[in-house]
N, C-alpha and C. Protein backbone atom coordinates (compact mmCIF):
# COMPACT_ATOMS: atom_id res chain seq x y z
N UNK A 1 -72.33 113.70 -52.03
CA UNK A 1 -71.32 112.69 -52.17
C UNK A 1 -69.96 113.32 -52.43
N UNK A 2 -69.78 114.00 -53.17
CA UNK A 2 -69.02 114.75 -53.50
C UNK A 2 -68.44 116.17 -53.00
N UNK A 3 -68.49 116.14 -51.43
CA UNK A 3 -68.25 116.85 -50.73
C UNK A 3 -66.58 117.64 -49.98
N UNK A 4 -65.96 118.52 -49.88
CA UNK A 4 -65.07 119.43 -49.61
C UNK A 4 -64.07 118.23 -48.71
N UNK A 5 -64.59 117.33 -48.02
CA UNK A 5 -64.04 116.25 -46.95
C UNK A 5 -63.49 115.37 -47.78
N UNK A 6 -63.92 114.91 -49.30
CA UNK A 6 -63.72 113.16 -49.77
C UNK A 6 -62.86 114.09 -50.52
N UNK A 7 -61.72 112.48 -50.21
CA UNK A 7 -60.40 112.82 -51.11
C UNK A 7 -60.31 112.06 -52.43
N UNK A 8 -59.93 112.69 -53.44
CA UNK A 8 -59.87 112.33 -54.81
C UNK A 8 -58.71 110.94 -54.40
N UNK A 9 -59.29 110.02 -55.61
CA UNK A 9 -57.66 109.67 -56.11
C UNK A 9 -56.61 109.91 -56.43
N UNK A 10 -56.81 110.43 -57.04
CA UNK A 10 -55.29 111.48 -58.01
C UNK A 10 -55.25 113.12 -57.88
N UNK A 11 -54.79 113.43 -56.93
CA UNK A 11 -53.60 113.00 -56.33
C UNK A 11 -52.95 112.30 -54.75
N UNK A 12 -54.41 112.69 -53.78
CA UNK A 12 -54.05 112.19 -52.37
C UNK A 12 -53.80 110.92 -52.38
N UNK A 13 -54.78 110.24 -52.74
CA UNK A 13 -54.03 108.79 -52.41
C UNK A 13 -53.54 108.19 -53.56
N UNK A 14 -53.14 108.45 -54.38
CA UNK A 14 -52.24 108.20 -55.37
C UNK A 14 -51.11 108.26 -54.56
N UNK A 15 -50.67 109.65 -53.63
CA UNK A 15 -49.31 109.93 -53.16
C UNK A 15 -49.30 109.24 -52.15
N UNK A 16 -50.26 108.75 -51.20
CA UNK A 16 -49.89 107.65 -50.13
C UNK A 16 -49.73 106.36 -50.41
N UNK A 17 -50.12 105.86 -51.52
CA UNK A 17 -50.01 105.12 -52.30
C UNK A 17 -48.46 104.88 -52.75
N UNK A 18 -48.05 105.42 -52.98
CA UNK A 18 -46.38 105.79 -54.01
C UNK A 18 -45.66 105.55 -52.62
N UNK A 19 -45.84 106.79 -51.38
CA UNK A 19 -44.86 106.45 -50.01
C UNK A 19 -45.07 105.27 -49.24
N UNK A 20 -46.51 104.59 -48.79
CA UNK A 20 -46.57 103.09 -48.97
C UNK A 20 -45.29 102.26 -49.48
N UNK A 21 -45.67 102.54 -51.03
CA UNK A 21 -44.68 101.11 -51.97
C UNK A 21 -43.65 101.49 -51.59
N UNK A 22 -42.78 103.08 -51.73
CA UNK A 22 -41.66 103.20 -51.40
C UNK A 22 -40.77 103.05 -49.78
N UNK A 23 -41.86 102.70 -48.56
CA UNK A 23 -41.40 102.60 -47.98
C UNK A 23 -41.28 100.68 -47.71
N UNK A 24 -42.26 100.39 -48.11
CA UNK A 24 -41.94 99.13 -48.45
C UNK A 24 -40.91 98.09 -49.21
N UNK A 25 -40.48 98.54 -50.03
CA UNK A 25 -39.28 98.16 -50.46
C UNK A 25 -38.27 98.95 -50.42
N UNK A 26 -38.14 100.00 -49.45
CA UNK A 26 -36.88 100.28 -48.33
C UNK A 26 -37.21 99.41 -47.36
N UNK A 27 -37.68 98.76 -46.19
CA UNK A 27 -37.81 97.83 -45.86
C UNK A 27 -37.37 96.22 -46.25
N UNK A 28 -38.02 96.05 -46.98
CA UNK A 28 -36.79 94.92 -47.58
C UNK A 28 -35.59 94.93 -47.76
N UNK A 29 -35.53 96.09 -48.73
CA UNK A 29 -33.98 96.56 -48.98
C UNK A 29 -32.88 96.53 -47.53
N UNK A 30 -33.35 96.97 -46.72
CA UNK A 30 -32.47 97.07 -44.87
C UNK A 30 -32.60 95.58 -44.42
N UNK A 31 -33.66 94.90 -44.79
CA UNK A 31 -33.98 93.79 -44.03
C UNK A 31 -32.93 92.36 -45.06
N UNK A 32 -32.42 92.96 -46.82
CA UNK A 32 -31.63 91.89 -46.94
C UNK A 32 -30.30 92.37 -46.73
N UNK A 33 -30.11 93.65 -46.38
CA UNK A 33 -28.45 93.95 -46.19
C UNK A 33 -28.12 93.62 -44.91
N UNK A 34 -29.20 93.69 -43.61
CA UNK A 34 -28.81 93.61 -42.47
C UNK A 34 -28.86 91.46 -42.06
N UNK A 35 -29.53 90.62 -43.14
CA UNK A 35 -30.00 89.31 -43.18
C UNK A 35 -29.50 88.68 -44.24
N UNK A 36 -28.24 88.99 -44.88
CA UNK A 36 -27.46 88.24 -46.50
C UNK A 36 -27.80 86.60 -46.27
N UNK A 37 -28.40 86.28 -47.33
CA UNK A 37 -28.92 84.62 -47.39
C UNK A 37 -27.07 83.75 -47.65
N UNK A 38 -27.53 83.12 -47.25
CA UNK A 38 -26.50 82.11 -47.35
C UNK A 38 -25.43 81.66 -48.92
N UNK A 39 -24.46 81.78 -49.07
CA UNK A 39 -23.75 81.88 -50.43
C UNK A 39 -24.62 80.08 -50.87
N UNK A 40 -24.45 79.10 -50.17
CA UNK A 40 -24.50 77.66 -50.36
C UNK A 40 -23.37 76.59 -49.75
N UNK A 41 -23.78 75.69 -50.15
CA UNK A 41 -22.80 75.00 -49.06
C UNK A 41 -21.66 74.89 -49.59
N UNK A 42 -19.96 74.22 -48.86
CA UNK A 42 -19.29 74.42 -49.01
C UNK A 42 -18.54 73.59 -50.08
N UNK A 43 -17.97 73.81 -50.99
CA UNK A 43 -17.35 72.80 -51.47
C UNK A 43 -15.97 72.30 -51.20
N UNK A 44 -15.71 70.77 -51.20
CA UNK A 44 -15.06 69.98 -50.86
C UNK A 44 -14.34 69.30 -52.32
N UNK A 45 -13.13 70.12 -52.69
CA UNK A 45 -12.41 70.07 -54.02
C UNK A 45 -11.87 68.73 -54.27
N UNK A 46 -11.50 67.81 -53.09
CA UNK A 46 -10.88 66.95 -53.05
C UNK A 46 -11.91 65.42 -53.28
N UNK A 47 -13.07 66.09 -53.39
CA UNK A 47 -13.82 64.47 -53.41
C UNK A 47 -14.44 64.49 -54.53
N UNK A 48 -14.43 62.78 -55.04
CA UNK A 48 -15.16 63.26 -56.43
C UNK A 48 -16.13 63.68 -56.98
N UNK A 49 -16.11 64.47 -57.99
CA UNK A 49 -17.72 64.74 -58.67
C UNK A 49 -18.43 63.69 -59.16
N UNK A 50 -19.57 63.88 -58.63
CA UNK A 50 -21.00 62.67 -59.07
C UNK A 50 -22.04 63.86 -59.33
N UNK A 51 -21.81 64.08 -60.54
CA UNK A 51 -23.47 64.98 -61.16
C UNK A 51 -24.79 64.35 -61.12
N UNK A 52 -25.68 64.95 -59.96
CA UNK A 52 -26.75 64.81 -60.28
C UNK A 52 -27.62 65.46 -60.99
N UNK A 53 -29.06 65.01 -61.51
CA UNK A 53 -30.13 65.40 -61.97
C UNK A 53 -30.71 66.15 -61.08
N UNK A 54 -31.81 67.24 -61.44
CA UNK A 54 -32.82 67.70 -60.57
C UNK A 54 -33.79 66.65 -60.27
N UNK A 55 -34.54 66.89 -58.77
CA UNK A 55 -35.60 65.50 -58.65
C UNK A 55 -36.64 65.43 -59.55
N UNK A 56 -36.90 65.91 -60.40
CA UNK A 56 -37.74 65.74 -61.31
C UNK A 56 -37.28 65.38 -62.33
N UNK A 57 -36.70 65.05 -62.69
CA UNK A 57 -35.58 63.49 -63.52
C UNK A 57 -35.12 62.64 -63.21
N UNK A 58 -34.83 62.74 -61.39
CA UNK A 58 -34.53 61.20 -60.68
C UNK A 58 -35.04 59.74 -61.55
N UNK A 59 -36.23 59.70 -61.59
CA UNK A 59 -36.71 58.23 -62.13
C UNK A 59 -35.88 58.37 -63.61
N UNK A 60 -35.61 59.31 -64.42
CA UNK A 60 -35.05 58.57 -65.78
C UNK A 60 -33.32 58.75 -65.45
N UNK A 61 -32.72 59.64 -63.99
CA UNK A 61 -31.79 58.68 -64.00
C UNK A 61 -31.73 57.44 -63.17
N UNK A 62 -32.66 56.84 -62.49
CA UNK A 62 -32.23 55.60 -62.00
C UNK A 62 -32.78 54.58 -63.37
N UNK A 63 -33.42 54.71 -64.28
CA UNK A 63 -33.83 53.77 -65.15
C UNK A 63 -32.21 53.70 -66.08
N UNK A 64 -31.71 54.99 -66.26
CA UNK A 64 -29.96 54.82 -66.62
C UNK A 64 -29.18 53.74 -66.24
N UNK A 65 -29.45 53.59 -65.01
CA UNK A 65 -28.25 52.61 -64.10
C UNK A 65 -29.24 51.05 -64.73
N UNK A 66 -30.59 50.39 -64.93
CA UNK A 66 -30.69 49.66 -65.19
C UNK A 66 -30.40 48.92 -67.04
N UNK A 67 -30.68 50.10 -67.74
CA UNK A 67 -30.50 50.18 -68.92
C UNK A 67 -28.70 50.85 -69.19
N UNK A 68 -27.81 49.63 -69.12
CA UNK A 68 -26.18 50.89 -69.11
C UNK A 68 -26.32 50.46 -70.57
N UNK A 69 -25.03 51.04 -71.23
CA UNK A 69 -24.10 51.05 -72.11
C UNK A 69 -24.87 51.31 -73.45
N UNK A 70 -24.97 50.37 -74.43
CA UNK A 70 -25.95 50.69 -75.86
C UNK A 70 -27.03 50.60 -75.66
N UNK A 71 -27.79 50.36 -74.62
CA UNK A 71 -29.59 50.23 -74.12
C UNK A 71 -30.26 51.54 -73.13
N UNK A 72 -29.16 51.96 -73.15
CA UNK A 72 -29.33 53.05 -72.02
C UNK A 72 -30.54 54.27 -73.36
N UNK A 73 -30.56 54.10 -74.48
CA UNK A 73 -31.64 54.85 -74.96
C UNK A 73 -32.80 54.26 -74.52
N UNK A 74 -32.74 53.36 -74.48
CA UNK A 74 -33.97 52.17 -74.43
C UNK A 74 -34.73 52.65 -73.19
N UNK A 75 -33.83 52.82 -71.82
CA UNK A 75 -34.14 53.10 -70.40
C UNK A 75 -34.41 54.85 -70.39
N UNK A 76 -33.89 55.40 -71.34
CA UNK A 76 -33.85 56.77 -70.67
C UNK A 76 -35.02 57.68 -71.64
N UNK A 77 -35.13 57.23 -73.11
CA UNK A 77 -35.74 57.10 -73.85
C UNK A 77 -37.38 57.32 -74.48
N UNK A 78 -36.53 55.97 -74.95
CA UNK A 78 -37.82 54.58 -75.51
C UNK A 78 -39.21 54.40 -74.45
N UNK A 79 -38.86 54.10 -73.48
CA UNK A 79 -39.82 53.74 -72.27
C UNK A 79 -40.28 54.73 -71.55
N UNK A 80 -39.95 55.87 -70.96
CA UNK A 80 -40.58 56.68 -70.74
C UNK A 80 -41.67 57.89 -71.91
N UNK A 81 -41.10 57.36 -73.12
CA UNK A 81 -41.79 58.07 -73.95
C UNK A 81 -43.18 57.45 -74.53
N UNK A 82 -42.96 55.55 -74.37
CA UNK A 82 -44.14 54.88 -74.18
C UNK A 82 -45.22 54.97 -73.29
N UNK A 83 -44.50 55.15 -71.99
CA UNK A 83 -45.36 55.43 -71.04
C UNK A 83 -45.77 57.20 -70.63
N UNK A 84 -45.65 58.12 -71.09
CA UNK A 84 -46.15 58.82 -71.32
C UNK A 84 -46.85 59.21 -72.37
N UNK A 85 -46.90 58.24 -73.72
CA UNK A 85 -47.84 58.59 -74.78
C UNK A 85 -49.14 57.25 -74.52
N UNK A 86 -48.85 56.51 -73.51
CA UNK A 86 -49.72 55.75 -72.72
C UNK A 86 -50.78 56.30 -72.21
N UNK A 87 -50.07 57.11 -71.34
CA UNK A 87 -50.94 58.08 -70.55
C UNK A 87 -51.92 59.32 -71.01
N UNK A 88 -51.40 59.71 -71.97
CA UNK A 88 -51.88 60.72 -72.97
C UNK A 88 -52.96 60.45 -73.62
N UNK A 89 -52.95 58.65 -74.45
CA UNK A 89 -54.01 58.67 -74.89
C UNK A 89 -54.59 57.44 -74.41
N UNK A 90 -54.53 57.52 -72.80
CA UNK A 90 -55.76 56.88 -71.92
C UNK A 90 -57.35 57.16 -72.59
N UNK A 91 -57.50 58.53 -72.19
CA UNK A 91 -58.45 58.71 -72.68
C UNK A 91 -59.58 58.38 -73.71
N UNK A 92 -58.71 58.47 -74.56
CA UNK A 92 -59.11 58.24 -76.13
C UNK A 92 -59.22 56.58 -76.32
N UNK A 93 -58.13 56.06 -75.57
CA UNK A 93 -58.25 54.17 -75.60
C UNK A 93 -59.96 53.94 -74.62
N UNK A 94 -59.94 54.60 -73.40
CA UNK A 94 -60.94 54.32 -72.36
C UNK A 94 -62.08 55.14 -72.72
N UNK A 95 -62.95 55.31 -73.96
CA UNK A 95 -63.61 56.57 -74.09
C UNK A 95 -65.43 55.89 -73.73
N UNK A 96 -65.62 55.49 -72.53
CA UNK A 96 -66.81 55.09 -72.17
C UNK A 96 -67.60 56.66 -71.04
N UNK A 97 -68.77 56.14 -71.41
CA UNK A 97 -69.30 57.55 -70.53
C UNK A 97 -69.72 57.66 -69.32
N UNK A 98 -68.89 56.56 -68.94
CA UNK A 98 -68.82 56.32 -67.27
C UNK A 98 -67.97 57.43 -66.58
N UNK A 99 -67.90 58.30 -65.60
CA UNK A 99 -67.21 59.28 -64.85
C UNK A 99 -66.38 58.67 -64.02
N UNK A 100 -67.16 57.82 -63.26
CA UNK A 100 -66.27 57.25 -61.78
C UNK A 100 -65.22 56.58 -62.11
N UNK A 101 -63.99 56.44 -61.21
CA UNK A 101 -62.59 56.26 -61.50
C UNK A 101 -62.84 54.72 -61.35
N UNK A 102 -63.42 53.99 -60.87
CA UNK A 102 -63.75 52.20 -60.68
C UNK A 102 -64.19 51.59 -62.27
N UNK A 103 -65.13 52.56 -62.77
CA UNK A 103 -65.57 52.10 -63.52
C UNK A 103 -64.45 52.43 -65.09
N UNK A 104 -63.85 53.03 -65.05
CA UNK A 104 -62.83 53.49 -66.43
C UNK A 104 -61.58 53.10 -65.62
N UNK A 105 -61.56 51.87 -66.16
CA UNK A 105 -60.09 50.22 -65.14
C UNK A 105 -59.03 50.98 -65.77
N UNK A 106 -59.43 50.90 -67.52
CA UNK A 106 -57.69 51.02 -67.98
C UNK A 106 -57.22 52.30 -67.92
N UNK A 107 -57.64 53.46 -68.01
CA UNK A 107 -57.34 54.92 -67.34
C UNK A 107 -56.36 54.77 -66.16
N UNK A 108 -57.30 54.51 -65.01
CA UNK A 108 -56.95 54.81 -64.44
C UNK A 108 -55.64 53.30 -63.71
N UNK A 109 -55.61 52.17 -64.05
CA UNK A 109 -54.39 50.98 -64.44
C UNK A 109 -53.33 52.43 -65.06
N UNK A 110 -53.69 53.15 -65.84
CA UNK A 110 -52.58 53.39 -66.30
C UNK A 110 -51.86 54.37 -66.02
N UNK A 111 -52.37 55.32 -65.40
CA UNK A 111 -52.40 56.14 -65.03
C UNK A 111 -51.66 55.93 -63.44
N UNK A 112 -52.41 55.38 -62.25
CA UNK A 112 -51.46 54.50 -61.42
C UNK A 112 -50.38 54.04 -61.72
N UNK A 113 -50.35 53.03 -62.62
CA UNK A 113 -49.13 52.21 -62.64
C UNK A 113 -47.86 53.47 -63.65
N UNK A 114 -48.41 54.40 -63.60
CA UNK A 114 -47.02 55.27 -64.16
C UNK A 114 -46.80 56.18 -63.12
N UNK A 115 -47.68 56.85 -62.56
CA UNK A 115 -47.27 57.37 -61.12
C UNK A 115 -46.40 56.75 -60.03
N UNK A 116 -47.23 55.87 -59.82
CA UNK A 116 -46.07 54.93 -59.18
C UNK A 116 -45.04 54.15 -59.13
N UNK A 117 -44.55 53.94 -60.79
CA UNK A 117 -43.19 53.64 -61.23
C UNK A 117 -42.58 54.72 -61.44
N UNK A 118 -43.01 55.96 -61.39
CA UNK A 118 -42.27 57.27 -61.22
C UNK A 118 -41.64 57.34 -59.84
N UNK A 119 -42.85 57.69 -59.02
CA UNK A 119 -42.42 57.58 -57.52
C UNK A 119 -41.25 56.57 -56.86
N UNK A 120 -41.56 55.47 -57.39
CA UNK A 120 -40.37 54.19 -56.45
C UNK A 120 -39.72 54.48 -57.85
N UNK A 121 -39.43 54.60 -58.87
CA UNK A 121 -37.79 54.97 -59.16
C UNK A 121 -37.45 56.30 -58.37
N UNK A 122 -38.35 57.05 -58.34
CA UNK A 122 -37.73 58.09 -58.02
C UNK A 122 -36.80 57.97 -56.34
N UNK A 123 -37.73 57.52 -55.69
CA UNK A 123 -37.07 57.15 -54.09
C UNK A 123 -35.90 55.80 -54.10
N UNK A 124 -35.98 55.13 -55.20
CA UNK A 124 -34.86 54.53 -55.69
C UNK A 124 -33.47 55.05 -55.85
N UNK A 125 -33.58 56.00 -56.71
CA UNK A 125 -32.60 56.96 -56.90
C UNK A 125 -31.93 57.66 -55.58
N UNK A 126 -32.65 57.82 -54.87
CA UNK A 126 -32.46 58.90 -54.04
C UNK A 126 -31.66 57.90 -52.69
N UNK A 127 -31.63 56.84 -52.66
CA UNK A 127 -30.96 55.64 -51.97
C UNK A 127 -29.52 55.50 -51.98
């Protein structure tokens, strides 16, 4: 097994190993100087700013626009923090030893109906 032909690890292919990686990220390296990604798009100084959210806050800002002025905790809040401590302790409210999703209603009632008031605010927003 151990014959004059088989190459050790350390050092033969340790060192093809090393010129591998190093030629590999020389490769990249040529491939982003000769391919510079895009700075972003352009800005337009003259029109006004409207800050958005990332889409994964869309739904608590369109619940903003329904809840304005002193209620706007209420919308941005209050209610999403209900309905996620809803969801949390589904479980523990639905604790029967049924598996199937038909048979455990309020789980999964609740569980739905917050997904999908996520979703259509969210495509709300985005209108």
């Amino acid at each position: 097994m151990n014959s004059k032909s088989d190459k050790q690890f350390f050092p033969y292919y340790f060192f093809e190993i090393t010129v591998l990686a190093v030629l590999v990220v020389e490769a990249v390296l040529v491939l982003a100087l000769l391919f510079p990604p895009a700075i972003g798009r352009s800005v337009d100084v003259s029109a006004q700013y409207s800050p958005r959210p990332e889409w994964y806050f869309l739904f608590l800002y369109e619940l903003t626009k329904y809840f304005p002025g002193r209620w706007t905790f209420v919308g941005a809040v209050l209610l999403p923090g209900l309905a996620f401590a809803l969801l949390f302790l589904a479980p523990f409210l639905d604790s029967g030893r049924e598996v199937e999703l038909r048979r455990r209603r309020a789980a999964a009632v609740a569980g739905f109906t917050l997904i999908t008031a996520v979703v259509v605010l969210t495509l709300l927003s985005l209108l």
